[in-house]
Protein backbone atom coordinates (compact mmCIF):
# COMPACT_ATOMS: atom_id res chain seq x y z
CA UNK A 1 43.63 167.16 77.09
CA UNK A 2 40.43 166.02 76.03
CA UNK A 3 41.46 164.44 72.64
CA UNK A 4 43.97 162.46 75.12
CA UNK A 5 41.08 161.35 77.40
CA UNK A 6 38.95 160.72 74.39
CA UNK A 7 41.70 158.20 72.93
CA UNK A 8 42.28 156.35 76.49
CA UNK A 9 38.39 155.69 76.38
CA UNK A 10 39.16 154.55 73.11
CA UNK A 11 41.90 152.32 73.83
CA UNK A 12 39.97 150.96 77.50
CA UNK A 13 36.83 150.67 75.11
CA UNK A 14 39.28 148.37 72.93
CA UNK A 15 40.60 146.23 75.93
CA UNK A 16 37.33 145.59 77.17
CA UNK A 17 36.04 144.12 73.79
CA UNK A 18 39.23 142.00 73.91
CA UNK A 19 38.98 140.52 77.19
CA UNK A 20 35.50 139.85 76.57
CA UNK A 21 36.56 138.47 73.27
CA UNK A 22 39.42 136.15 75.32
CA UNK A 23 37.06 135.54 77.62
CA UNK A 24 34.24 134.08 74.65
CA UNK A 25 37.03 131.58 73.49
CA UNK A 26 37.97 129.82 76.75
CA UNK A 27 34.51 128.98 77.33
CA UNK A 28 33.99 127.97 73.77
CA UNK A 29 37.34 126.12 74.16
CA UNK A 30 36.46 124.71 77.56
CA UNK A 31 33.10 122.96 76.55
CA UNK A 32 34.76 121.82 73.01
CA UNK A 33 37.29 120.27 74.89
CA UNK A 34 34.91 118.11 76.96
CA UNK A 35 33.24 117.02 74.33
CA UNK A 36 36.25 115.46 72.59
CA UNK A 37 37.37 113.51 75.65
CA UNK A 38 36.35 110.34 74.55
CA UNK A 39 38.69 110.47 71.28
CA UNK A 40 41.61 112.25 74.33
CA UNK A 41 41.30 108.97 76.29
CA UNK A 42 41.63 106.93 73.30
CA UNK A 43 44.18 108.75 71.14
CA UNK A 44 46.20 108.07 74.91
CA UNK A 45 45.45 104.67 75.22
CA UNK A 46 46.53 103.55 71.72
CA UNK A 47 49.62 105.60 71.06
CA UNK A 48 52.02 103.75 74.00
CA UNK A 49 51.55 100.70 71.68
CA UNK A 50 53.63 102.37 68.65
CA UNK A 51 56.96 102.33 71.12
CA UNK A 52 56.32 98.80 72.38
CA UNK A 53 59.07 96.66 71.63
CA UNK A 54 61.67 99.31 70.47
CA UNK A 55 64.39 100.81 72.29
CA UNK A 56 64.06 102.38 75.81
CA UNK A 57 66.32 105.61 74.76
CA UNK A 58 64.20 105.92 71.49
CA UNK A 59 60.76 105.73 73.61
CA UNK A 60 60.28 109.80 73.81
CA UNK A 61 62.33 110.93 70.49
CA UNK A 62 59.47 108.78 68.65
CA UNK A 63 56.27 110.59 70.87
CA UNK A 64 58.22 113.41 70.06
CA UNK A 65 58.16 112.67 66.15
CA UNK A 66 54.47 111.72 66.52
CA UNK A 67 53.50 114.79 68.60
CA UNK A 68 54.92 116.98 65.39
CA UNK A 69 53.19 115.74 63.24
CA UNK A 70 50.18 116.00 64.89
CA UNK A 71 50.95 119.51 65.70
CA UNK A 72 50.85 119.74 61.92
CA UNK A 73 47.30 117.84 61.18
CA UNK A 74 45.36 120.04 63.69
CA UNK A 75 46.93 122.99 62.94
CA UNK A 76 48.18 123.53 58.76
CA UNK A 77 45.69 121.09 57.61
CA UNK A 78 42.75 120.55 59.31
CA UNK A 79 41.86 123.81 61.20
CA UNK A 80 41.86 126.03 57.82
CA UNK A 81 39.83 123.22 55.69
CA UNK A 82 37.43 122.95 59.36
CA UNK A 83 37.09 126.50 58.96
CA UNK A 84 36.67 126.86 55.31
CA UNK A 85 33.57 123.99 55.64
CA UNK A 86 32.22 126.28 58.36
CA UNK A 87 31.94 129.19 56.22
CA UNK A 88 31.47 128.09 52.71
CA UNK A 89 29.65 124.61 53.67
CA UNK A 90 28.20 124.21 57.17
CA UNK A 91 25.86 121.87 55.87
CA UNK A 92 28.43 119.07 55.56
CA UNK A 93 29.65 119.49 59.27
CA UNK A 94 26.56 117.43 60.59
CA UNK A 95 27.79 114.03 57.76
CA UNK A 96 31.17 114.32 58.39
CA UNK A 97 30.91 114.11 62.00
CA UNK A 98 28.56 111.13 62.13
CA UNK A 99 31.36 109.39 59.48
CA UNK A 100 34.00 109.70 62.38
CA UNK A 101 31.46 108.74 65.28
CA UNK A 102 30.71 105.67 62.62
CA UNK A 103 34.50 105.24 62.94
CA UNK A 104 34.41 105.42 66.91
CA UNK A 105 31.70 103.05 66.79
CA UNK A 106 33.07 100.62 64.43
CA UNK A 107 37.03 100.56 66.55
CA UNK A 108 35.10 100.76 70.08
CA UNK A 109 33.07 97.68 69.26
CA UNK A 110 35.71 95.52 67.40
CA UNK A 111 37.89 95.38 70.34
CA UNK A 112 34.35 94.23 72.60
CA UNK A 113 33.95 91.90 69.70
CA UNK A 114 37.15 90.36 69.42
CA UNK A 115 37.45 89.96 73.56
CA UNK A 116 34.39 87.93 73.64
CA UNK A 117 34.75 86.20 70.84
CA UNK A 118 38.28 85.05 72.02
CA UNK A 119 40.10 86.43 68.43
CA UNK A 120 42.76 87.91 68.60
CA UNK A 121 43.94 91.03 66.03
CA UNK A 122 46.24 89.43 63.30
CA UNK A 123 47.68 91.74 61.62
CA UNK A 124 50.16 91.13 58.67
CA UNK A 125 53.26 90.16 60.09
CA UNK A 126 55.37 93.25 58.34
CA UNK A 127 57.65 93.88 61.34
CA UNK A 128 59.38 90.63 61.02
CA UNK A 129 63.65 91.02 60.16
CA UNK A 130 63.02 94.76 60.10
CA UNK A 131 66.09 96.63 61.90
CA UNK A 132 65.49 99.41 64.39
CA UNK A 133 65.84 102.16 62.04
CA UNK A 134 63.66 100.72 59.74
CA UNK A 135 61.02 99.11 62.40
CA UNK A 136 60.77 102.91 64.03
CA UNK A 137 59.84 104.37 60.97
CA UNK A 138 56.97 102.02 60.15
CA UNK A 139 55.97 102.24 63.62
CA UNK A 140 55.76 106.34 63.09
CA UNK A 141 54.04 106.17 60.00
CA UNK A 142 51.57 104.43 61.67
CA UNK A 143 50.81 106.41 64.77
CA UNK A 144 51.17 110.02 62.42
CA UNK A 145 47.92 108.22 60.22
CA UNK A 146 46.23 106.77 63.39
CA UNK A 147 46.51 110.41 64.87
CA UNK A 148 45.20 112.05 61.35
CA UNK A 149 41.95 110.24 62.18
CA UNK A 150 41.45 111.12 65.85
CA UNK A 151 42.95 114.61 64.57
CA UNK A 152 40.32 114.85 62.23
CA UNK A 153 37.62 113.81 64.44
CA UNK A 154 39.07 116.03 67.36
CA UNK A 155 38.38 119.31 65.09
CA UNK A 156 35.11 118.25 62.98
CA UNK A 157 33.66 117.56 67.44
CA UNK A 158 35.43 120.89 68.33
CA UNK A 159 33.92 123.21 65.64
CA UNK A 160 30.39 121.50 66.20
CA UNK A 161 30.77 123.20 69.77
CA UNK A 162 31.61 126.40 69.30
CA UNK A 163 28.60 128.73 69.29
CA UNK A 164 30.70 131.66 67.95
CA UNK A 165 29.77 133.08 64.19
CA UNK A 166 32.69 135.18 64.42
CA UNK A 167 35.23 133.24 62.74
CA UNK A 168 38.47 134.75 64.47
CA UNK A 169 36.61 133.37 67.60
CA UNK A 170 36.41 130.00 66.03
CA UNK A 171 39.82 130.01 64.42
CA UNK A 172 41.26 130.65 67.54
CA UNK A 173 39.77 128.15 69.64
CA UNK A 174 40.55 125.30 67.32
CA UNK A 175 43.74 126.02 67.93
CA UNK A 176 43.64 126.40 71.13
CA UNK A 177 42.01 123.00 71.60
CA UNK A 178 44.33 121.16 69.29
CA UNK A 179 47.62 122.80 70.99
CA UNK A 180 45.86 122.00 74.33
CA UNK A 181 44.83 118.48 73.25
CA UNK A 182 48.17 117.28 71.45
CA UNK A 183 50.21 118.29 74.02
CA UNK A 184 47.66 116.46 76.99
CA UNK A 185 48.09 113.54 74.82
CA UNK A 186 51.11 113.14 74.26
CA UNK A 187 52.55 114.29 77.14
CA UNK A 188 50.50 111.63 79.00
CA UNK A 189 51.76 109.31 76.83
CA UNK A 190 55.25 110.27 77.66
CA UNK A 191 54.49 109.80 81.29
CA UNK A 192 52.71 106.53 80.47
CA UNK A 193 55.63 104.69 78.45
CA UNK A 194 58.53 106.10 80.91
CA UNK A 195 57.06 104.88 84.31
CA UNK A 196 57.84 101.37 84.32
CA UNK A 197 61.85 102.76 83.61
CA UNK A 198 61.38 104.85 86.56
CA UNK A 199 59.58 102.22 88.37
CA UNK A 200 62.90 99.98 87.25
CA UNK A 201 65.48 102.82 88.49
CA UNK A 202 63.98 103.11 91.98
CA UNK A 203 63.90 99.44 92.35
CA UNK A 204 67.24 99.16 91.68
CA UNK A 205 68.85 101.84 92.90
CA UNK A 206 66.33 103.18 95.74
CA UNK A 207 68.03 103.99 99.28
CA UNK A 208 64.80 103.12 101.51
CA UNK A 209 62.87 99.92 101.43
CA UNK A 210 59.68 101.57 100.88
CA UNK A 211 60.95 103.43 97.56
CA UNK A 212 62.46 100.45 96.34
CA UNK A 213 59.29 98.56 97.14
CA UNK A 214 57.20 101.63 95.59
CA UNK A 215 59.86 100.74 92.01
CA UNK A 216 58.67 97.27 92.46
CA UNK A 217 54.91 98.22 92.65
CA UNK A 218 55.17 100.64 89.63
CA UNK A 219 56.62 98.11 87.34
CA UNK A 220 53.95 95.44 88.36
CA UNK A 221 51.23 98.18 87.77
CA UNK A 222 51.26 99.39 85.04
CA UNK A 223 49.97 96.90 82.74
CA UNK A 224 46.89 96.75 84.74
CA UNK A 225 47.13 100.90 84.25
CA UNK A 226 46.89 100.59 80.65
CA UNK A 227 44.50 97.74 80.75
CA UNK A 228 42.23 99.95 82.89
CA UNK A 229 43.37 102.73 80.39
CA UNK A 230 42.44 100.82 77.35
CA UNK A 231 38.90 99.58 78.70
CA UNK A 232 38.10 103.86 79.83
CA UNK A 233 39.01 104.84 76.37
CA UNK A 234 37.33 102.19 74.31
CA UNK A 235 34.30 103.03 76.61
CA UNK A 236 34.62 106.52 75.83
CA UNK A 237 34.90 105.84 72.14
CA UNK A 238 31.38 104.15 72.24
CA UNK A 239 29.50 106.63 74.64
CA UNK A 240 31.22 109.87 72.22
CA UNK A 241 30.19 107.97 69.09
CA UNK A 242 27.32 107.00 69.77
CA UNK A 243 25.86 110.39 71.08
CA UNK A 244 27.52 111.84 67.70
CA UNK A 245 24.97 109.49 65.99
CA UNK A 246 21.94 109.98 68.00
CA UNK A 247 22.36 113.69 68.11
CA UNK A 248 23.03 113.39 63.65
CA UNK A 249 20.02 111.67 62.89
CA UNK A 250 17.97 114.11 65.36
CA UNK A 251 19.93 117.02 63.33
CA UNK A 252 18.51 115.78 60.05
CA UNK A 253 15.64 114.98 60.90
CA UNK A 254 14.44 111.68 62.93
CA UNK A 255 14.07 112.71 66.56
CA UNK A 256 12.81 109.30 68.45
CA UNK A 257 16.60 107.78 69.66
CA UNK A 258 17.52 111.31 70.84
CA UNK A 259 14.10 112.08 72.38
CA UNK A 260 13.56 108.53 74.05
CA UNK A 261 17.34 108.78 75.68
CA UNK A 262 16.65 111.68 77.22
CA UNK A 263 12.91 110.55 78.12
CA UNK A 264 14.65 107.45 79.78
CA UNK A 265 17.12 109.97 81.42
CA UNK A 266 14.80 112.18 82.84
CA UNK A 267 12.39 109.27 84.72
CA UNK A 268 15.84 107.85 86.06
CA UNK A 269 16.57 111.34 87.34
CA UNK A 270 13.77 111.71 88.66
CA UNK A 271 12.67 108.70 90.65
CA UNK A 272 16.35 108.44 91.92
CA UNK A 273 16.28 111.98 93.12
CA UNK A 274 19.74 112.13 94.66
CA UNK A 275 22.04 114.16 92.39
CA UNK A 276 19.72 114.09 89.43
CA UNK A 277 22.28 116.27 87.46
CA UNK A 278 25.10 113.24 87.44
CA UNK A 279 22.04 110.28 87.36
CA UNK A 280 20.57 111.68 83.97
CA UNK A 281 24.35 112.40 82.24
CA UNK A 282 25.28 108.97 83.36
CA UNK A 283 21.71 107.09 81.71
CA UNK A 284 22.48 109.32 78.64
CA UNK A 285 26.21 108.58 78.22
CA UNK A 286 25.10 104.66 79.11
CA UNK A 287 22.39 104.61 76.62
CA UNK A 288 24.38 106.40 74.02
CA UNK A 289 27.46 104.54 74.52
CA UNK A 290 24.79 101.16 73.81
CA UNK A 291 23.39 102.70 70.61
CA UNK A 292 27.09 103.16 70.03
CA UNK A 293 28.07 99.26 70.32
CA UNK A 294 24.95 98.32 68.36
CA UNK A 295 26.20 100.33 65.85
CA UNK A 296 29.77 99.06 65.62
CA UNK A 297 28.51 95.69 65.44
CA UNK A 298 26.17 96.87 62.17
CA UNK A 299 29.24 98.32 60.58
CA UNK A 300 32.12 95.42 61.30
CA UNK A 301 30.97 92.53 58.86
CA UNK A 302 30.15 95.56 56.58
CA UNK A 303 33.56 96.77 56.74
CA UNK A 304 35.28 92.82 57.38
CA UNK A 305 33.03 91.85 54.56
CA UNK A 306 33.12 94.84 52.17
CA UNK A 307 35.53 97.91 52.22
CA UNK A 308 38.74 96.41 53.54
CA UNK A 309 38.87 93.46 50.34
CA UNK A 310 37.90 96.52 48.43
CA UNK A 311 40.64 99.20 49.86
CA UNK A 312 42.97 95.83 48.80
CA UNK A 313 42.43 95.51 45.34
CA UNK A 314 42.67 99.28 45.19
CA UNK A 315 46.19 98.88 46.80
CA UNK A 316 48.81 98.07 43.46
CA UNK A 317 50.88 95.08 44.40
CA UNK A 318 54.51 95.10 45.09
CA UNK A 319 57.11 93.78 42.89
């Protein structure tokens, strides 16, 4: 009888670690996932662009195709290399993760760039005569190397958060994050790219004035939704880029754009007094998000000027 007690304390002993354990990962998973909403917003915002253009029946096998394959970035690829930096060389972490908030910086101010200079994006005109078939699988290839990026980024922000040494803890709530993530992405997306062929349906078909008015209304809205979409996420690329660089450069070493954001932050707080909590995140995320756009604007005529004529000659030339 006692050996059978002994082993149920055993066993409750062993339950209690792994709640705690369970426990330890959704709060490591809950505050990495806040930190990689500014990449969430944009990988949402971008993606409905890939199915623009093609076939309304092929709209959600091709989020579908793109969701896989992100599936298989975060998870096969870059959660075992994320954890094998962690472990063998942590001292990289801090570099690669200002390189992608360079990257937010650099896409986040390009598209403030070209709105007010009054460009416009050319991009080589590869789509033209293309047939469906062939059109959808550019258009996938595409997205599944966009999404390797933000993938990438998503992970490298992720394992910066977790405050775990233990690295099942870690392992497990990158994945947890990147399942959670893709499918918050994409199934937005899905949402996103179907409600203007709902918004058709009910137009159409609708028994009651008001729902066929409500069709009407969708259809009419939702450019302005992914306008408004667009402008949130290229926002949040700039505030989540730019805090990767201020808090990098006060990681290795040169403290004053960390320490006079949060000076700034703290005398707003505190002479506004009313809900200082939300007042000094919202000076931070401001100020970052401006050290962000400066940065962007460093980096385009560097990359305009430099590494894309240099990526070209790298690229062999058909025929």
């Amino acid at each position: 009888m006692s050996g059978l007690l002994a082993l149920l304390d055993d066993v409750a002993a062993i339950a209690k670690l792994a709640a705690t354990q369970l426990d330890d990962v959704a709060a490591q998973a809950s505050k990495a996932g806040t930190k990689a909403a500014g990449i969430v917003i944009d990988d949402a915002a971008v993606t409905p662009k890939y199915v623009t253009g093609l076939p309304a029946a092929r709209e959600l096998p091709i989020i579908w195709k793109i969701a896989r394959a992100s599936f298989f970035n975060k998870l096969i690829i870059l959660l075992p290399v994320a954890l094998l930096l962690s472990a063998f060389a942590p001292w990289l972490l801090t570099p690669l993760l200002m390189l992608g908030g360079s990257y937010l910086c650099f896409e986040g101010a390009e598209k403030i760039w070209h709105i007010f200079s009054h460009e416009k994006h050319h991009a080589v005109d590869t789509e033209h005569g293309l047939d469906a078939a062939h059109l959808e699988e550019q258009r996938v290839k595409g997205a599944i190397k966009t999404d390797f990026i933000l993938s990438a980024e998503i992970m490298t922000i992720t394992l910066s958060a977790i405050d775990a040494t233990n690295v099942w803890t870690r392992g497990v709530t990158l994945a947890i994050v990147a399942i959670a993530i893709t499918v918050l992405v994409y199934g937005a997306v899905a949402f996103l790219v179907k409600m203007d062929d709902v918004g058709l349906k009910l137009s159409q078909t609708g028994r009651l004035a008001a729902t066929r008015a409500f069709g009407r209304g969708l259809v009419k809205g939702m450019p302005l939704l992914m306008t408004i979409i667009s402008t949130v996420g290229t926002a949040a690329m700039l505030w989540v880029g730019g805090s990767i660089m201020v808090h990098g450069v006060h990681d290795l070493g040169w403290h004053l754009p960390f320490d006079s954001i949060h000076h700034v932050a703290d005398l707003g707080a505190h002479a506004i007094r009313t809900a200082e909590g939300f007042v000094q995140w919202f000076i931070t995320a401001a100020l970052d998000g401006v050290v962000g756009l400066a940065w962007g604007l460093v980096l385009i005529p560097m990359v305009v000027g430099l590494i894309n004529p240099a990526l070209k000659r790298m690229t062999p030339a058909k025929g």
